[in-house]
PDB file of N, CA and C in Angstrom:
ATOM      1  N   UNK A   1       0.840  -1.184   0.000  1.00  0.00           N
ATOM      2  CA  UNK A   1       0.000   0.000   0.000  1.00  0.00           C
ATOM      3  C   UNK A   1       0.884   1.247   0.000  1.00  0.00           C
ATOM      4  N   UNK A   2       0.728   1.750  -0.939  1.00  0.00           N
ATOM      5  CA  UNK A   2       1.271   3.691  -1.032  1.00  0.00           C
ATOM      6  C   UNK A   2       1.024   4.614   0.436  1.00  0.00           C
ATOM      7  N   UNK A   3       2.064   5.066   0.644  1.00  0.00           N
ATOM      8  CA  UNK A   3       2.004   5.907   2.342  1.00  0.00           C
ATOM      9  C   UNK A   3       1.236   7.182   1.520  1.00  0.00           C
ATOM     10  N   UNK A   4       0.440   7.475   2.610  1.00  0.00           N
ATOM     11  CA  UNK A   4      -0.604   8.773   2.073  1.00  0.00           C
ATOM     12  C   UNK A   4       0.472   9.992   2.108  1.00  0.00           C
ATOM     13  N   UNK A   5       0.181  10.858   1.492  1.00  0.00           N
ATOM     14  CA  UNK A   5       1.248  11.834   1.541  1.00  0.00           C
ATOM     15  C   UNK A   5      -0.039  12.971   2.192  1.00  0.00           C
ATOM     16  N   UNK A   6       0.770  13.879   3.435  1.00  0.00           N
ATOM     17  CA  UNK A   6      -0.186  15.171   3.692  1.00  0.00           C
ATOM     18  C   UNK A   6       0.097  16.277   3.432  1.00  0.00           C
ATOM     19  N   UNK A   7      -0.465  17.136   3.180  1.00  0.00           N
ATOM     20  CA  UNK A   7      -0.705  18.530   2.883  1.00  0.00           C
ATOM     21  C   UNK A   7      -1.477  19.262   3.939  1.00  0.00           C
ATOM     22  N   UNK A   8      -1.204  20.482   4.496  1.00  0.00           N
ATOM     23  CA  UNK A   8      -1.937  21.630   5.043  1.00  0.00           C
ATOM     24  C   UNK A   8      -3.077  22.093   4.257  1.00  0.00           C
ATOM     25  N   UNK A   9      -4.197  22.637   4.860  1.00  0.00           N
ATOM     26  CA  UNK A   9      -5.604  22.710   4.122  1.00  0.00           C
ATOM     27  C   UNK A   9      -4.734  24.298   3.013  1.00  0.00           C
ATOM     28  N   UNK A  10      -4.186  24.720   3.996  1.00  0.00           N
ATOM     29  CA  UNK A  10      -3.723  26.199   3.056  1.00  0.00           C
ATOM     30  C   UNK A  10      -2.772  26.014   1.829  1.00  0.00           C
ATOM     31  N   UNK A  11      -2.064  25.211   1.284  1.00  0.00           N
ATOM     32  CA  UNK A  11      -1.257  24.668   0.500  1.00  0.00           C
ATOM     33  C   UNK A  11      -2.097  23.975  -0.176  1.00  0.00           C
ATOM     34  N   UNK A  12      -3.100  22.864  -0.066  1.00  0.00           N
ATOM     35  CA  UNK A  12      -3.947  22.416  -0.589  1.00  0.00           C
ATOM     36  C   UNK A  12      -4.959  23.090  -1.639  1.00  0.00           C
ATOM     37  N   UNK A  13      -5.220  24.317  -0.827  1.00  0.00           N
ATOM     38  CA  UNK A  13      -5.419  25.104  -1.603  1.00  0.00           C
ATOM     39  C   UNK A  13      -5.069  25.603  -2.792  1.00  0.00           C
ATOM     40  N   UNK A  14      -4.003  26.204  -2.547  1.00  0.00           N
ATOM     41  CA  UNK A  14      -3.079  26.789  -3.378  1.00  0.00           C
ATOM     42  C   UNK A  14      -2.664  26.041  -4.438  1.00  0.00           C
ATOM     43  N   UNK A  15      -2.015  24.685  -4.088  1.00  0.00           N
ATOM     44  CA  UNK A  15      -1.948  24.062  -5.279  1.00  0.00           C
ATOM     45  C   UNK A  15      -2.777  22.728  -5.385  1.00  0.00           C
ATOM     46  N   UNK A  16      -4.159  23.103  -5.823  1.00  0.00           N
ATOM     47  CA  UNK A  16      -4.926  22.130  -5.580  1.00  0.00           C
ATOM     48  C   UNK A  16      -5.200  21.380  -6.857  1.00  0.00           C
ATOM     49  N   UNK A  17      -4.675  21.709  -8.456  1.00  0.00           N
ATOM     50  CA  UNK A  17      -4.303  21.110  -9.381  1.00  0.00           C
ATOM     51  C   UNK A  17      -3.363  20.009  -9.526  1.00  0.00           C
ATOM     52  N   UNK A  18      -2.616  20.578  -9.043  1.00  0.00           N
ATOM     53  CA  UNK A  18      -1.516  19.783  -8.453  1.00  0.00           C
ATOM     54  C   UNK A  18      -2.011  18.282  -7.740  1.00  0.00           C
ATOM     55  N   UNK A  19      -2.165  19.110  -6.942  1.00  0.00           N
ATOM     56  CA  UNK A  19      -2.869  17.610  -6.249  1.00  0.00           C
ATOM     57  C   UNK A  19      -3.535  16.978  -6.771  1.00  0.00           C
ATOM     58  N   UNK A  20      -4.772  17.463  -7.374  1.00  0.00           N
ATOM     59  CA  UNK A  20      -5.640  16.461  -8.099  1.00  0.00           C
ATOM     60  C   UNK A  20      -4.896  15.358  -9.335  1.00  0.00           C
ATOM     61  N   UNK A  21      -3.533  15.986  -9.782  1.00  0.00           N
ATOM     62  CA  UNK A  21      -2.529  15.525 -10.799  1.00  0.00           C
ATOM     63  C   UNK A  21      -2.023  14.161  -9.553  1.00  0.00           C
ATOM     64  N   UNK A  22      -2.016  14.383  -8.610  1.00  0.00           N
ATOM     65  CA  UNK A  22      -1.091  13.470  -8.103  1.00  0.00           C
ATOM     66  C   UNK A  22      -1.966  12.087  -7.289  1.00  0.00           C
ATOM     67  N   UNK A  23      -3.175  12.295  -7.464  1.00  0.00           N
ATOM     68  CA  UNK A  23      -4.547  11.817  -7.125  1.00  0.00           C
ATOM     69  C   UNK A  23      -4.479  11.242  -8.263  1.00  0.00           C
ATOM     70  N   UNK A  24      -4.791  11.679  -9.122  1.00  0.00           N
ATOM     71  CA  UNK A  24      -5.272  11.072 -10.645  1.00  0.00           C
ATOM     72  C   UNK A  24      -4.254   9.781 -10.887  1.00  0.00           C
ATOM     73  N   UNK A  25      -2.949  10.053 -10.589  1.00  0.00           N
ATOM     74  CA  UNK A  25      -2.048   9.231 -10.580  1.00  0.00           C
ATOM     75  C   UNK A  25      -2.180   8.341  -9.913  1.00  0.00           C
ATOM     76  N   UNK A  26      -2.755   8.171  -9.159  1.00  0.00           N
ATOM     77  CA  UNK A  26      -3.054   6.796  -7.818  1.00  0.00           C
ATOM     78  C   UNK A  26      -2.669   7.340  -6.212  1.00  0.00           C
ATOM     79  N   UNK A  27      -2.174   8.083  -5.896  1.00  0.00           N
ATOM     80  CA  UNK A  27      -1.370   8.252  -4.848  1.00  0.00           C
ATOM     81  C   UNK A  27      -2.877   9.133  -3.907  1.00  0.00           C
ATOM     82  N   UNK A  28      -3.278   8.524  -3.035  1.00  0.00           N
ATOM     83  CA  UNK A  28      -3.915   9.122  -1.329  1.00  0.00           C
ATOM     84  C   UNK A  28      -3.178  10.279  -1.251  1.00  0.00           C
ATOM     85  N   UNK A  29      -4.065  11.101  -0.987  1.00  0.00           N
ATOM     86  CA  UNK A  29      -3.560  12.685  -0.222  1.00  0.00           C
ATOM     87  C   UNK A  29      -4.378  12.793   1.098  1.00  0.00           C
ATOM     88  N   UNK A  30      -3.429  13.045   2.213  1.00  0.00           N
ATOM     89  CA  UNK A  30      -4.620  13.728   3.540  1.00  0.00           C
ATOM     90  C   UNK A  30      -4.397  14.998   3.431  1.00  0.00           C
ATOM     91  N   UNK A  31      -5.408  15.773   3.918  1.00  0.00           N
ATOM     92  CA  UNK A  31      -5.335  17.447   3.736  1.00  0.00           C
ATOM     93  C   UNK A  31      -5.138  17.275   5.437  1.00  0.00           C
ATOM     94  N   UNK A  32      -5.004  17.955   6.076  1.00  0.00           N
ATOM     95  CA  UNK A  32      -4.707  18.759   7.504  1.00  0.00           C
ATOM     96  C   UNK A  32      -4.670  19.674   7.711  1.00  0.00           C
ATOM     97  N   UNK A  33      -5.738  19.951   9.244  1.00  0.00           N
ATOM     98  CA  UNK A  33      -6.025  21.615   9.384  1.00  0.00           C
ATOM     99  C   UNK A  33      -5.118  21.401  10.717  1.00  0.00           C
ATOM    100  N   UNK A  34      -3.884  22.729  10.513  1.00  0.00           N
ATOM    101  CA  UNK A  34      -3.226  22.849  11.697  1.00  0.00           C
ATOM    102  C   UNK A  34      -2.608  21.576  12.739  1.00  0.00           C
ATOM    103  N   UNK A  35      -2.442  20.788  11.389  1.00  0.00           N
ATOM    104  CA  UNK A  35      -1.279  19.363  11.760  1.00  0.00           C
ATOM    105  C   UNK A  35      -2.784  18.388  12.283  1.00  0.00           C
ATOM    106  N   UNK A  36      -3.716  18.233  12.108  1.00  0.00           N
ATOM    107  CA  UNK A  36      -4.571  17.141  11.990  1.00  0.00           C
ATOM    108  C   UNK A  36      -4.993  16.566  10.795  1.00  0.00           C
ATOM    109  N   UNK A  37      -5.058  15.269  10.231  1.00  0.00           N
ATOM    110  CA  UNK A  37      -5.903  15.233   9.364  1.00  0.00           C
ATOM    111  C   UNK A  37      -7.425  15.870   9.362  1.00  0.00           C
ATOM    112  N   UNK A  38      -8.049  16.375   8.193  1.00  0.00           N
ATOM    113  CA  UNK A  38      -9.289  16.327   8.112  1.00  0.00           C
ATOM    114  C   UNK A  38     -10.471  15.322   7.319  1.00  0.00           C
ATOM    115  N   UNK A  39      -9.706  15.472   5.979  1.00  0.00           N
ATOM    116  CA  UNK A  39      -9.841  15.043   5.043  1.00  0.00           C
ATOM    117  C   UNK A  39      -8.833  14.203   4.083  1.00  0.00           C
ATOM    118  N   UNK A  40      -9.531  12.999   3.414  1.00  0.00           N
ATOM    119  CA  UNK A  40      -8.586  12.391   2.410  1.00  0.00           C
ATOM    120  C   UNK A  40      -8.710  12.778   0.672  1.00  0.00           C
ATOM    121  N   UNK A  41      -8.092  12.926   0.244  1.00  0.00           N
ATOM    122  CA  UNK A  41      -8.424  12.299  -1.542  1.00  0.00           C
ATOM    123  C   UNK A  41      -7.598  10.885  -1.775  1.00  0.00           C
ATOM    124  N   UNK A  42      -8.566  10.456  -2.335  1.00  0.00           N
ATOM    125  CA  UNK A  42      -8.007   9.035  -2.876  1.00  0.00           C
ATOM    126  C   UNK A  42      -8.619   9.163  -4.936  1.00  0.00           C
ATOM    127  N   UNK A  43      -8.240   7.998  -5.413  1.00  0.00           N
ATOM    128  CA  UNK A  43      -8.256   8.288  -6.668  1.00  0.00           C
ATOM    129  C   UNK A  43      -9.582   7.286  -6.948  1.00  0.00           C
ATOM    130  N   UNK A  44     -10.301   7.717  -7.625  1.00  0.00           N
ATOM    131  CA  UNK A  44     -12.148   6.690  -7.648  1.00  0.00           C
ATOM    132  C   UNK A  44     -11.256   5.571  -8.779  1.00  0.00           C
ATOM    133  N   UNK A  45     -11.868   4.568  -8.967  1.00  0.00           N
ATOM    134  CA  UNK A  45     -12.129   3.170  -9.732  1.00  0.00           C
ATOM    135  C   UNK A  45     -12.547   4.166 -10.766  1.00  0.00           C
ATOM    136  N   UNK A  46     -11.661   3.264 -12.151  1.00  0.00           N
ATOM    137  CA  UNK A  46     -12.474   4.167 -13.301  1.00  0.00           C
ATOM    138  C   UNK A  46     -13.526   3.651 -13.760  1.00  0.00           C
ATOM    139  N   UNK A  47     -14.617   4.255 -14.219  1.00  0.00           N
ATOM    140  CA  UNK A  47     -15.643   3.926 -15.018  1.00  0.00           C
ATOM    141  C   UNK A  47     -15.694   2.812 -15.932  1.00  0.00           C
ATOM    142  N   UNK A  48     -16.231   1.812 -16.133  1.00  0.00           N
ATOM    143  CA  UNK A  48     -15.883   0.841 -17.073  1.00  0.00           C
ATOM    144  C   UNK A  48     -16.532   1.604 -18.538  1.00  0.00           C
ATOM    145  N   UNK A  49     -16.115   1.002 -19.520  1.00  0.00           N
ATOM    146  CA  UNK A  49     -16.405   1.632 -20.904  1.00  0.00           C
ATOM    147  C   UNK A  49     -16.816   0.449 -22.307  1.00  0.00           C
ATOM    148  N   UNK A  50     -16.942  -1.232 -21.466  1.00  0.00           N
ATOM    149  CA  UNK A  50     -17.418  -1.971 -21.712  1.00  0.00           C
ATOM    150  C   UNK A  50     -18.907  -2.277 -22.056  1.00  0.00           C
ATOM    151  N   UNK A  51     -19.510  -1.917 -23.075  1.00  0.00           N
ATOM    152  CA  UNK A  51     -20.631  -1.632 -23.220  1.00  0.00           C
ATOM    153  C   UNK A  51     -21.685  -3.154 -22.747  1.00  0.00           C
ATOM    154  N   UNK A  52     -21.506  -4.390 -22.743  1.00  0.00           N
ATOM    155  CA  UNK A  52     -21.455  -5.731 -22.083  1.00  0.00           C
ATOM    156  C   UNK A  52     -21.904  -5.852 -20.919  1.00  0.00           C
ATOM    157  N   UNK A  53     -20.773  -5.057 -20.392  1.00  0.00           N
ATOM    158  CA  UNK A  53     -20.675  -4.715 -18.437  1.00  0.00           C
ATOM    159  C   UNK A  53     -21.613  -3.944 -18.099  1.00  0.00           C
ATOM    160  N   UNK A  54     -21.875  -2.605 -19.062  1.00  0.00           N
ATOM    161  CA  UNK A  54     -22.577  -1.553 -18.578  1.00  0.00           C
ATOM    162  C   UNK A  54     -24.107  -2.111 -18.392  1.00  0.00           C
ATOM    163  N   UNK A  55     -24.556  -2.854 -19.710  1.00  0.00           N
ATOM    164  CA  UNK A  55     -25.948  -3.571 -19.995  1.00  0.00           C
ATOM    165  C   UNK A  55     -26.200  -4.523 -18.968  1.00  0.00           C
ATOM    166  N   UNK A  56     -25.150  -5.714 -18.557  1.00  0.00           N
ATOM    167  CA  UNK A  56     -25.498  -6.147 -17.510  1.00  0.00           C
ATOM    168  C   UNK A  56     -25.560  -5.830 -16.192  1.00  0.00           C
ATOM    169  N   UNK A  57     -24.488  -4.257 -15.693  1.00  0.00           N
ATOM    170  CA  UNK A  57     -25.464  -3.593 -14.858  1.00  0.00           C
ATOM    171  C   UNK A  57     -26.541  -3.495 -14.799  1.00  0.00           C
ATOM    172  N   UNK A  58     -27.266  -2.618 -16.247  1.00  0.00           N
ATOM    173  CA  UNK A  58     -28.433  -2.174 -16.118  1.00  0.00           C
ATOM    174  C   UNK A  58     -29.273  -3.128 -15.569  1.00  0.00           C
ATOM    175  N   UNK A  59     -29.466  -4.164 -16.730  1.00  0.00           N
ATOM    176  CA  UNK A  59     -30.321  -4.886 -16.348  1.00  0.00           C
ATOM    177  C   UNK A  59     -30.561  -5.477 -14.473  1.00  0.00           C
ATOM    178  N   UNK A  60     -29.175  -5.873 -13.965  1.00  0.00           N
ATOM    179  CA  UNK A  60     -29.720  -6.142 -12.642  1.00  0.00           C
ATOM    180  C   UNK A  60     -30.014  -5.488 -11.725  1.00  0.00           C
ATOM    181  N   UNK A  61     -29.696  -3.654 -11.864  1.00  0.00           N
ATOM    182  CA  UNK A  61     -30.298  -3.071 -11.077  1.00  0.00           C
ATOM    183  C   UNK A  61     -31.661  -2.795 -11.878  1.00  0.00           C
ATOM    184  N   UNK A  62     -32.139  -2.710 -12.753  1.00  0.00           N
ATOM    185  CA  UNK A  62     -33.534  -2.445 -12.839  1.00  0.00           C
ATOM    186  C   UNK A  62     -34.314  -3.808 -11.955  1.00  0.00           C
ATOM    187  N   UNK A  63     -33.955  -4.757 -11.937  1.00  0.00           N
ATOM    188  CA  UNK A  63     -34.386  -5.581 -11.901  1.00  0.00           C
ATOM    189  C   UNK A  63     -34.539  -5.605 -10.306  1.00  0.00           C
ATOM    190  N   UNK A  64     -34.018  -4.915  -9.615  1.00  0.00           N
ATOM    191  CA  UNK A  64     -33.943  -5.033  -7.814  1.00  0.00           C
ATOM    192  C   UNK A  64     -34.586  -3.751  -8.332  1.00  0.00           C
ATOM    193  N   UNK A  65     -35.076  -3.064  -8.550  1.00  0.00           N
ATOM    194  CA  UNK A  65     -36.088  -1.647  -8.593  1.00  0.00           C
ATOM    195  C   UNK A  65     -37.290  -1.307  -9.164  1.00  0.00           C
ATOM    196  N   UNK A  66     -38.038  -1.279  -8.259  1.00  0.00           N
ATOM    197  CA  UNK A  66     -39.252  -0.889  -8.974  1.00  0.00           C
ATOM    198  C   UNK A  66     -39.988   0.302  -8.591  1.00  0.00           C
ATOM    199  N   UNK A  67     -41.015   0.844  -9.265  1.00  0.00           N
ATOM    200  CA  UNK A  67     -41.731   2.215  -9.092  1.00  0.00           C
ATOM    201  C   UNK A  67     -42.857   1.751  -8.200  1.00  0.00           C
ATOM    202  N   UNK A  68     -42.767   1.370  -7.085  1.00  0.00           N
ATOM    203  CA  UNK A  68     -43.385   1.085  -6.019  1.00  0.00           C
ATOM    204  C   UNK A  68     -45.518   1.435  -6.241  1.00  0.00           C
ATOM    205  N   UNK A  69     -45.817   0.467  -7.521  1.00  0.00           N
ATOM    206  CA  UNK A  69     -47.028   0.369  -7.900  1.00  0.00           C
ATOM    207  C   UNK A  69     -47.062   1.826  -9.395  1.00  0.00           C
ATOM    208  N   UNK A  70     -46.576   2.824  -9.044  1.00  0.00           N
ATOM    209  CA  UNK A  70     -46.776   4.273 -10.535  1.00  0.00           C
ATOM    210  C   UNK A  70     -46.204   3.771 -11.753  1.00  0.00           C
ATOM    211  N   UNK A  71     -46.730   4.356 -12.312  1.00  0.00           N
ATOM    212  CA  UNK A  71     -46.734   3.816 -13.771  1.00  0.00           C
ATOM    213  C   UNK A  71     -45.402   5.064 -13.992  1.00  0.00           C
ATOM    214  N   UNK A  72     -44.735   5.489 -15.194  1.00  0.00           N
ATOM    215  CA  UNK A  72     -44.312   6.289 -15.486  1.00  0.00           C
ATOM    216  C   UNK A  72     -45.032   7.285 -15.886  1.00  0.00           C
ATOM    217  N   UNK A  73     -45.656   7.431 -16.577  1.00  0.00           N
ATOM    218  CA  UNK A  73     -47.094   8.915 -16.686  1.00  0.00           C
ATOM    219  C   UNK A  73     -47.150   9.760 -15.843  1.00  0.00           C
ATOM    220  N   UNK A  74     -47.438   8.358 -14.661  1.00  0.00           N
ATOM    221  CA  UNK A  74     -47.729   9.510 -13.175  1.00  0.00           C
ATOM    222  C   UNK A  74     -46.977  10.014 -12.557  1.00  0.00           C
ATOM    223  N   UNK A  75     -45.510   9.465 -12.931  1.00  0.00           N
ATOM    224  CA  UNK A  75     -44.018   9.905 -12.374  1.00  0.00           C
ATOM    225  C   UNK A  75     -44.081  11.222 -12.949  1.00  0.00           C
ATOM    226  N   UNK A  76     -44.030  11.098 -14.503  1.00  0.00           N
ATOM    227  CA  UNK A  76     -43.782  12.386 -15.158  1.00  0.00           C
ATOM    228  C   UNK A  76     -44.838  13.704 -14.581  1.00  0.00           C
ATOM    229  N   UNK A  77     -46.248  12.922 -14.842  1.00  0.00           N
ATOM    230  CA  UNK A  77     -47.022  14.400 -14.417  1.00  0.00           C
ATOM    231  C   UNK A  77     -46.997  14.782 -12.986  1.00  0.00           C
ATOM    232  N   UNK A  78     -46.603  13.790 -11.992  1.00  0.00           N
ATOM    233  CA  UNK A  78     -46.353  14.018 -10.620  1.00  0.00           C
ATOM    234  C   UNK A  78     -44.984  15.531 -10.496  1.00  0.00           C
ATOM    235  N   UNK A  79     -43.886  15.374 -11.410  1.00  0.00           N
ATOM    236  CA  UNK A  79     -42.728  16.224 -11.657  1.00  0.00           C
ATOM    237  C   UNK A  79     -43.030  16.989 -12.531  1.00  0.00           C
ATOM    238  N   UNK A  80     -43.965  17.389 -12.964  1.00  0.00           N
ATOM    239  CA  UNK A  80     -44.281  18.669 -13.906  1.00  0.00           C
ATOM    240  C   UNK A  80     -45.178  19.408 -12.840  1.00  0.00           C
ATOM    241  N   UNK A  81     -45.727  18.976 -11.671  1.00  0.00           N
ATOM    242  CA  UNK A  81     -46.437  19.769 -10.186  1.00  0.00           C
ATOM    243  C   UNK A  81     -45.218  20.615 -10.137  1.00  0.00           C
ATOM    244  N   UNK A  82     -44.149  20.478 -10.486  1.00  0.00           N
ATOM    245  CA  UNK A  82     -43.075  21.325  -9.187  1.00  0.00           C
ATOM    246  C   UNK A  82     -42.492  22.177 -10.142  1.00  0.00           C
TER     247      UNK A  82
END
């Protein structure tokens, strides 16, 4: 495992491109207010781009979800109230 590297919230700031460059790269950042951690960045899982994968998502979350008895109609005209 990669040692988190920290930064001060005020530096963080400042070069907060930076950081996100060094995030993007894989590497954990803790931010710290006045020598505590506060906060982490870590780098997200990328998106898959497998169109296969994506479909068999879909399908099994539709499939654990339902519109609890509404049709879609009533969804829509329910959100045209607001």
């Amino acid at each position: 495992m990669t040692p988190t590297r920290s930064i001060g919230a005020t530096n963080a700031r400042t070069h907060f491109y930076r950081l996100l460059d060094k995030v993007a790269g894989g590497e954990p950042v803790a931010i710290t207010k006045r020598g505590r951690p506060v906060a982490r960045l870590i780098p997200i899982e990328p998106a898959t781009s497998d169109p296969d994968q994506v479909l068999e998502w879909m399908r099994t979350f539709r499939a654990g979800n339902t519109l609890g008895g509404l049709s879609i109609r009533e969804l829509i005209d329910e959100g045209r109230k607001y």
